[in-house]
Protein backbone atom coordinates (compact mmCIF):
# COMPACT_ATOMS: atom_id res chain seq x y z
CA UNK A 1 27.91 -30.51 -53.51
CA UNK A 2 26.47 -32.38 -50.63
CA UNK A 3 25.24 -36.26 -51.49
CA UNK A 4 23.29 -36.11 -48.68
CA UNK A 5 20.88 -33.36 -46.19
CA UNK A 6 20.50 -34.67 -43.01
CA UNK A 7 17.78 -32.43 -41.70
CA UNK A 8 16.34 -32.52 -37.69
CA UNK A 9 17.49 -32.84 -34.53
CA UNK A 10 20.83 -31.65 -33.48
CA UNK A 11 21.96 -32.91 -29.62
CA UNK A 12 25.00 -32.65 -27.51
CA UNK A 13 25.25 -35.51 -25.05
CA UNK A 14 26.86 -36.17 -21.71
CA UNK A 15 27.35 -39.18 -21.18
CA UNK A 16 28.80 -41.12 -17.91
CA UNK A 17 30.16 -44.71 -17.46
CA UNK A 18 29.32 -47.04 -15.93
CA UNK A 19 26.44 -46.09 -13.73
CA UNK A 20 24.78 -47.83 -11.34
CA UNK A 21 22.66 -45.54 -9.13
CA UNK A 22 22.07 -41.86 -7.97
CA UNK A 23 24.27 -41.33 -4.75
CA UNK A 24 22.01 -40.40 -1.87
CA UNK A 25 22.14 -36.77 -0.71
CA UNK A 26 25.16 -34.72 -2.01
CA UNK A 27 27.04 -37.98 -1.60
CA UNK A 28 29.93 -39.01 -4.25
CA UNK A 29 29.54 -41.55 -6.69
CA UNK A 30 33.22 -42.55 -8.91
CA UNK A 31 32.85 -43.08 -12.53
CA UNK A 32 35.49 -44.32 -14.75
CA UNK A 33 34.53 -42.12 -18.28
CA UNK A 34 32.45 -38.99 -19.06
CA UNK A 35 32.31 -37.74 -22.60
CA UNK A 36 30.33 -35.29 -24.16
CA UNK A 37 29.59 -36.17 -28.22
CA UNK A 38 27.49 -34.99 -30.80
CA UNK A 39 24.22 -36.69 -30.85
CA UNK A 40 20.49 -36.72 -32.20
CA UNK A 41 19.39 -38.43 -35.51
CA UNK A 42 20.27 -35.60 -37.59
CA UNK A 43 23.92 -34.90 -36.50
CA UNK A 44 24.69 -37.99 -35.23
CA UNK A 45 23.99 -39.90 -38.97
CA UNK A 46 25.69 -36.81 -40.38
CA UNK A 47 28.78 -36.83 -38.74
CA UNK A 48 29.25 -41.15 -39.20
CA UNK A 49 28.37 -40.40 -43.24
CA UNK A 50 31.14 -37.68 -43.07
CA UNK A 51 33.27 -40.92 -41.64
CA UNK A 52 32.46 -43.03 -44.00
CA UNK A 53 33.59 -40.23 -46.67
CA UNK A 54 30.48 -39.39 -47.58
CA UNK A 55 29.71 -35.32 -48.05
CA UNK A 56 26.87 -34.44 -46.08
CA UNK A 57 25.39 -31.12 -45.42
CA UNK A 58 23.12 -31.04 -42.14
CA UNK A 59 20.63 -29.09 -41.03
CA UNK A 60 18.85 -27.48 -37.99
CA UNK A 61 19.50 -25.10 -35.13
CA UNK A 62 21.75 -24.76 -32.05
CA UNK A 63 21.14 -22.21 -29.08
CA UNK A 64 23.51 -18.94 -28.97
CA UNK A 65 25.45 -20.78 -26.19
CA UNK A 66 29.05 -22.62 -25.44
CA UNK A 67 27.09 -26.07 -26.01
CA UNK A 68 26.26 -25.15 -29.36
CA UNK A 69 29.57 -23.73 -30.02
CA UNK A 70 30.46 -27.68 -29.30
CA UNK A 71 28.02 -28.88 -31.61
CA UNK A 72 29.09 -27.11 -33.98
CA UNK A 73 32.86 -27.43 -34.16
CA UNK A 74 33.19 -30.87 -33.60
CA UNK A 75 30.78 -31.74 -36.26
CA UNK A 76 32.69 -29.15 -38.24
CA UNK A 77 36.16 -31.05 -37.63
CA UNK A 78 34.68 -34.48 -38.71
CA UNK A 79 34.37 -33.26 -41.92
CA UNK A 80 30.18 -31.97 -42.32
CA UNK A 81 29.31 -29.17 -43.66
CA UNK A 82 27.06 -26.89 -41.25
CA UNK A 83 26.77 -23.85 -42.85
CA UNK A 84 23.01 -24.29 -42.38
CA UNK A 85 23.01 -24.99 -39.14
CA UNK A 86 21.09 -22.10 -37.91
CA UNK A 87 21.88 -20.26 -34.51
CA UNK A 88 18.86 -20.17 -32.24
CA UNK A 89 18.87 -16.83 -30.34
CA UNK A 90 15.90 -17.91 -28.49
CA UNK A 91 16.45 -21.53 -26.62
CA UNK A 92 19.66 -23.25 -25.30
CA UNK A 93 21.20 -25.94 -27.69
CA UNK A 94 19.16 -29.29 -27.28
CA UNK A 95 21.24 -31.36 -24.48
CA UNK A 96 20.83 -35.04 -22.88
CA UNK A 97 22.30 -36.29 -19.70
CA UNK A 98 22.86 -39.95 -20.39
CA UNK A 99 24.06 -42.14 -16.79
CA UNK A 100 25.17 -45.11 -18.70
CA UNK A 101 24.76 -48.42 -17.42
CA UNK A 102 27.53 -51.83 -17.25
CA UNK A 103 25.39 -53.35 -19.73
CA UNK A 104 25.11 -50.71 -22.24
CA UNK A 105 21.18 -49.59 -21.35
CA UNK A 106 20.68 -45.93 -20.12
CA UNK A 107 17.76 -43.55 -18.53
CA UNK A 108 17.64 -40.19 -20.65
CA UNK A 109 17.22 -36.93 -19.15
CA UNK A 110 16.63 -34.50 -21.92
CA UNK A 111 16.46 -30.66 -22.94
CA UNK A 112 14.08 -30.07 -26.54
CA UNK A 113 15.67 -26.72 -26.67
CA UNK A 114 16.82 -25.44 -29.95
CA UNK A 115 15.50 -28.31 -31.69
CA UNK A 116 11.86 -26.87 -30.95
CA UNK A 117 12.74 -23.78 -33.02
CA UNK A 118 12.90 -25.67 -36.46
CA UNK A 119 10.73 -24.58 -39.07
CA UNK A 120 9.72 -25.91 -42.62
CA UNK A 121 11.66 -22.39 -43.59
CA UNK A 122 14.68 -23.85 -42.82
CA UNK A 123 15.51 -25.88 -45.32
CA UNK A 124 17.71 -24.86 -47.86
CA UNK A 125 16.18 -26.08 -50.72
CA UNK A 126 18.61 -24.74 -53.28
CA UNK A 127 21.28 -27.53 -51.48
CA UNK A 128 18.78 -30.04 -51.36
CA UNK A 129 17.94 -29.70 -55.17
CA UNK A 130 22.12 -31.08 -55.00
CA UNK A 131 22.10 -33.73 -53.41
CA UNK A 132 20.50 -37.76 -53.88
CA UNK A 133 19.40 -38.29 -50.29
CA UNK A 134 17.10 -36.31 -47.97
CA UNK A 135 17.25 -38.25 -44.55
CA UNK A 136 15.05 -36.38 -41.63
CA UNK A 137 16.17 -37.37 -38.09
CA UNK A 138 13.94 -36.49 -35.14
CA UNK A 139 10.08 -36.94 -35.07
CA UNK A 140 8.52 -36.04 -32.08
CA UNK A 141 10.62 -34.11 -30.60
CA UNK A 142 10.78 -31.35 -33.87
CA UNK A 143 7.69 -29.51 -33.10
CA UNK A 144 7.64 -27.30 -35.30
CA UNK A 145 7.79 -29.61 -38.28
CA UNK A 146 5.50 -33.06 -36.71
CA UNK A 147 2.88 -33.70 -38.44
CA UNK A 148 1.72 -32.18 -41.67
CA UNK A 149 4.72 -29.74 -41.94
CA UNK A 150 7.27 -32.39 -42.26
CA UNK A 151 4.96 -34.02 -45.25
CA UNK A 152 5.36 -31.15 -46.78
CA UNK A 153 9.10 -31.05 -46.69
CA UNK A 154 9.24 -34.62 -47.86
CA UNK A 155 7.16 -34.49 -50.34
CA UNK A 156 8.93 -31.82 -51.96
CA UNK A 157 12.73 -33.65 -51.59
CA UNK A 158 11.23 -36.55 -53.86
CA UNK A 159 9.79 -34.13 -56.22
CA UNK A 160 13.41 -33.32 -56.59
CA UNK A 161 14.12 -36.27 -57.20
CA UNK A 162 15.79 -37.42 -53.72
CA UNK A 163 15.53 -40.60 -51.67
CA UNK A 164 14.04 -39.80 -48.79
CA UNK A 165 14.75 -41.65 -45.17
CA UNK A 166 12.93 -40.96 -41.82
CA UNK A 167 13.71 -42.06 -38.09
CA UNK A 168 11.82 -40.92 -35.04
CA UNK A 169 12.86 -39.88 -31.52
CA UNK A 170 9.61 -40.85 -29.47
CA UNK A 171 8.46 -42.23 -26.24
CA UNK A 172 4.96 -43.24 -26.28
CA UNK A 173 2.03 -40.49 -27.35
CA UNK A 174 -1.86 -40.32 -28.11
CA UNK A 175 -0.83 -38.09 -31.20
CA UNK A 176 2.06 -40.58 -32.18
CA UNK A 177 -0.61 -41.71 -35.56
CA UNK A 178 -2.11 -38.38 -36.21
CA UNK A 179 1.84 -36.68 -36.63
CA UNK A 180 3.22 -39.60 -38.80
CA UNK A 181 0.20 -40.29 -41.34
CA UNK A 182 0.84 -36.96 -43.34
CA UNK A 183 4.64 -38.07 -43.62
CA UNK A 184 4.64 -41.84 -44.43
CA UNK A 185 3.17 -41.58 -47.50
CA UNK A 186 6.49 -39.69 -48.49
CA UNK A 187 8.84 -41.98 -46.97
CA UNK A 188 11.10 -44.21 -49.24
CA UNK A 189 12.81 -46.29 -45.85
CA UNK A 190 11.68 -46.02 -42.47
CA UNK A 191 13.85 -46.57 -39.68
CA UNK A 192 12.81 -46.72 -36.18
CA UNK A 193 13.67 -48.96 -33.32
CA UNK A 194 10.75 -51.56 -32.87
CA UNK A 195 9.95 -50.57 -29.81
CA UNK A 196 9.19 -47.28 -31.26
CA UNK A 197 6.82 -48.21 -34.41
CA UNK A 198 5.13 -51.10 -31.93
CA UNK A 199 4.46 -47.53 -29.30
CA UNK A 200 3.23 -45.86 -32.95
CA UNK A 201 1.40 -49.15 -34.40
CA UNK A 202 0.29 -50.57 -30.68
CA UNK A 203 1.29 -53.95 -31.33
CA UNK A 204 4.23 -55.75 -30.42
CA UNK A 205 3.46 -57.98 -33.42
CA UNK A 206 5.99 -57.28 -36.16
CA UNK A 207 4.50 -58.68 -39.21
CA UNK A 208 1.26 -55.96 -37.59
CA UNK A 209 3.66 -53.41 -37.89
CA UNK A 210 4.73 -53.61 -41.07
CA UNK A 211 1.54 -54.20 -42.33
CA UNK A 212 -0.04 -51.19 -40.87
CA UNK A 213 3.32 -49.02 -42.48
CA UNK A 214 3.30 -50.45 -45.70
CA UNK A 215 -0.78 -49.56 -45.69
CA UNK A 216 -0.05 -45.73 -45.14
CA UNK A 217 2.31 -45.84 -48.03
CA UNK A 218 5.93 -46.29 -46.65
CA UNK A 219 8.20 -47.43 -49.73
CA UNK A 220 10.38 -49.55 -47.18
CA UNK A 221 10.45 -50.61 -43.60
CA UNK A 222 13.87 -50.81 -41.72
CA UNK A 223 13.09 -51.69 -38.03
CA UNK A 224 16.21 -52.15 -36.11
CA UNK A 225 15.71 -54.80 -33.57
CA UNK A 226 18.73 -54.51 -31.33
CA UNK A 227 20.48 -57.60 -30.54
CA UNK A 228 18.25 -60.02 -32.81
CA UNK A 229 19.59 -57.38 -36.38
CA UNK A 230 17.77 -55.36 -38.00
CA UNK A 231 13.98 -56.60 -40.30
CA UNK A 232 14.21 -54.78 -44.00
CA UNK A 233 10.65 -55.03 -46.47
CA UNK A 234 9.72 -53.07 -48.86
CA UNK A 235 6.16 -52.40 -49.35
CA UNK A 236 4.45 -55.11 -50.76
CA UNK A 237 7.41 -57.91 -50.44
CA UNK A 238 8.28 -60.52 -47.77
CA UNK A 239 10.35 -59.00 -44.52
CA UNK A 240 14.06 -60.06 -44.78
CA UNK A 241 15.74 -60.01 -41.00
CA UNK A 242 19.29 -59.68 -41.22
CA UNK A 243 21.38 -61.03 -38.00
CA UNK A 244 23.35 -58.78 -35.79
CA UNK A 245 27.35 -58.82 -35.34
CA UNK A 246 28.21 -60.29 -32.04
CA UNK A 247 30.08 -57.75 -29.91
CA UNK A 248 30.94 -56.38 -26.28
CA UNK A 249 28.35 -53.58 -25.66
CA UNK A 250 29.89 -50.57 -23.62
CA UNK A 251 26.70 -48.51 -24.32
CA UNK A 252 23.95 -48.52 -27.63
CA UNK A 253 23.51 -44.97 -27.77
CA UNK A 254 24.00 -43.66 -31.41
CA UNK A 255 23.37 -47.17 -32.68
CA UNK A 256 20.62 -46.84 -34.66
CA UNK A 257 22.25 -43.55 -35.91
CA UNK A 258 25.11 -45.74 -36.98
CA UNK A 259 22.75 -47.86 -38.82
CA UNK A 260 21.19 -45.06 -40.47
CA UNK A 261 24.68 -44.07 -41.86
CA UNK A 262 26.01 -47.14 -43.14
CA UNK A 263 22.60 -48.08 -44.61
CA UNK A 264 22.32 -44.57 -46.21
CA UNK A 265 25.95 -44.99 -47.42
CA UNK A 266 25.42 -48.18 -49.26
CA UNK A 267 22.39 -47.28 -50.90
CA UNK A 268 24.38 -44.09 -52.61
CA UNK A 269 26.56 -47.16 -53.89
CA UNK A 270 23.94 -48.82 -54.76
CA UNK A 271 24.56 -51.94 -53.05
CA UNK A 272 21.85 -54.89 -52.51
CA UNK A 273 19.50 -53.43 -50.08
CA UNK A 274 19.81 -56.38 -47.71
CA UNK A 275 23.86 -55.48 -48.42
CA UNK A 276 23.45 -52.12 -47.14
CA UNK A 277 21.42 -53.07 -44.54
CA UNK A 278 24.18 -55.84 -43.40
CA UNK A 279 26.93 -52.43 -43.56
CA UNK A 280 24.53 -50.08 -41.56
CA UNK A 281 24.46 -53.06 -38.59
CA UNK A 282 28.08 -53.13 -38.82
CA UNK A 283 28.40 -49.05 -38.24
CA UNK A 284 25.96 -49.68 -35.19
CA UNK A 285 27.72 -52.65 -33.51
CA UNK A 286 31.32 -50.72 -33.96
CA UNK A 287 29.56 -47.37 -32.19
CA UNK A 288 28.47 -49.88 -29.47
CA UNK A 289 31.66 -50.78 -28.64
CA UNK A 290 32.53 -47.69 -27.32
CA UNK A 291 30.73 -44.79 -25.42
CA UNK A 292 28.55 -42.32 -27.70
CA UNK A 293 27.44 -41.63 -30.72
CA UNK A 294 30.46 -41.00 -32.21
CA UNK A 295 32.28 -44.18 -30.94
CA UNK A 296 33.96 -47.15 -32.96
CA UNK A 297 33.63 -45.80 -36.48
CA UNK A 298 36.49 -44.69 -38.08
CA UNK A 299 36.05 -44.83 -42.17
CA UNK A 300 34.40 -47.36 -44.51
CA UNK A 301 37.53 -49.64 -44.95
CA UNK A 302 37.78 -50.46 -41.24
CA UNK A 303 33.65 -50.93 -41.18
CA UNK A 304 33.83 -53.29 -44.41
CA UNK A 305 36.78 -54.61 -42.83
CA UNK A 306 34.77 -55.48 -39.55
CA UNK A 307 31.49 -56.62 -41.33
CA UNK A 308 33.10 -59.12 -43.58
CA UNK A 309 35.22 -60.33 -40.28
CA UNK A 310 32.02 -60.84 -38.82
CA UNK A 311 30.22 -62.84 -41.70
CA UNK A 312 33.18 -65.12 -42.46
């Protein structure tokens, strides 16, 4: 019985360290790692909950192809359960080439594939009816579920009584608003990067932001704000920002995937909100210590461990 569906995109990453430019011509250029992980803010929450021991069930589709043969055995191994993680015998399994650089940052060169293929018709409603949390991982680049869709979907998980928790994957888009109002309205915690709701919003201001979200009726705001924490309000209440751990970045990506998982693991404990946010920035600062998603984490005692290390 799963305590959480994480529902969305599903990614396979390659990821190479450190880089520092594209070699001219057919020229040569040394790196000193290259992993491939799980990624995407369905699988890569799901497979950090399944860390933390929490039983998750995710959800969505990989091509017919060795990539998603990767996907789906390494999540697998980790401890998730993807029996619903639906073979797409139409599009290659959603990939990203990520050339990391010294200091963490990276370009992303990306592949929608499979990820397009996700319909409302895939969710398994008689697990979801199980479990307490519904988290869906991937606006804007699920387009088959943007927009009204994905309102749908959400509105039904807290009709069944679940929490439900959004993130995006978006670069900026004249549709961005017209997508997301259907959905926010069903959304118990937001949590996008703020560079992402400012692109939605079009303001850099925060307190704009979370105005304008609390306005279309999102129970909670959680914009991660990279090195400066992470800014937690519920609708209607005064924003709380809650300081980041000091660490050595090797690269962020996954981190706000790590968030989601620690913050999604403390609210099924029921801790403080401002608590759980304080554990998901400690699952994002571990990831960032090391290269991809799945990096740093390895169960909740060494991430409570770490987080009350860092508050001392």
């Amino acid at each position: 019985m799963p305590q959480v569906v994480s529902f969305g995109a599903h990614i396979a990453d390659a990821l190479g360290w450190p880089f520092t430019a594209v070699p001219p011509g057919q020229q040569l250029a040394p790196l000193e790692q290259i992993r491939f992980t799980v990624a995407g803010t369905a699988a890569a929450p799901a497979v950090n909950l399944a860390k933390l021991g929490v039983d998750v069930a995710s959800v969505g589709r990989v091509g017919a192809d060795t990539i998603g043969d990767f996907v789906r055995t390494t999540m697998t191994g980790y401890g998730v359960n993807v029996d619903h993680l639906l073979t797409d015998p139409d599009r290659q399994t959603s990939a990203s080439l990520l050339p990391i650089r010294a200091d963490g940052s990276r370009p992303a060169l990306h592949v929608i594939g499979a990820n397009a293929g996700l319909r409302e018709e895939d969710v398994p409603w008689d697990v979801v009816a199980q479990a307490e949390v519904f988290h869906l991982g991937g606006l804007f680049v699920l387009p088959g579920i943007d927009g009204e869709p994905a309102g749908r979907i959400l509105q039904r998980a807290k009709e069944l009584g679940l929490t439900t928790t959004v993130d995006f994957l978006m670069s900026p888009r004249p549709d961005a608003v017209e997508l997301l109002e259907p959905v926010l309205p069903h959304v118990d915690y937001l949590m996008p990067n703020i560079e992402e709701a400012g692109w939605l919003v079009g303001t850099e201001d925060r307190a704009e932001i979370i105005t304008w979200l609390h306005g279309k009726g999102v129970g909670c705001t959680v914009l991660t704000l990279g090195g400066d924490g992470v800014s937690v309000a519920r609708n209607g209440e005064a924003e709380t920002v809650v300081p980041a751990f000091d660490v050595d970045v090797v690269d962020t990506t996954g981190c706000g995937d790590a968030f989601t998982s620690g913050f999604i693991s403390g609210l099924l404990e029921g801790l403080d909100l401002i608590v759980a946010a304080d554990r998901g920035l400690a699952c994002g600062s571990l990831v960032a210590t090391g290269l991809g998603s799945d990096a740093g984490i390895v169960d909740l005692a060494q991430v409570e461990e770490f987080r009350r290390a860092g508050r001392a």
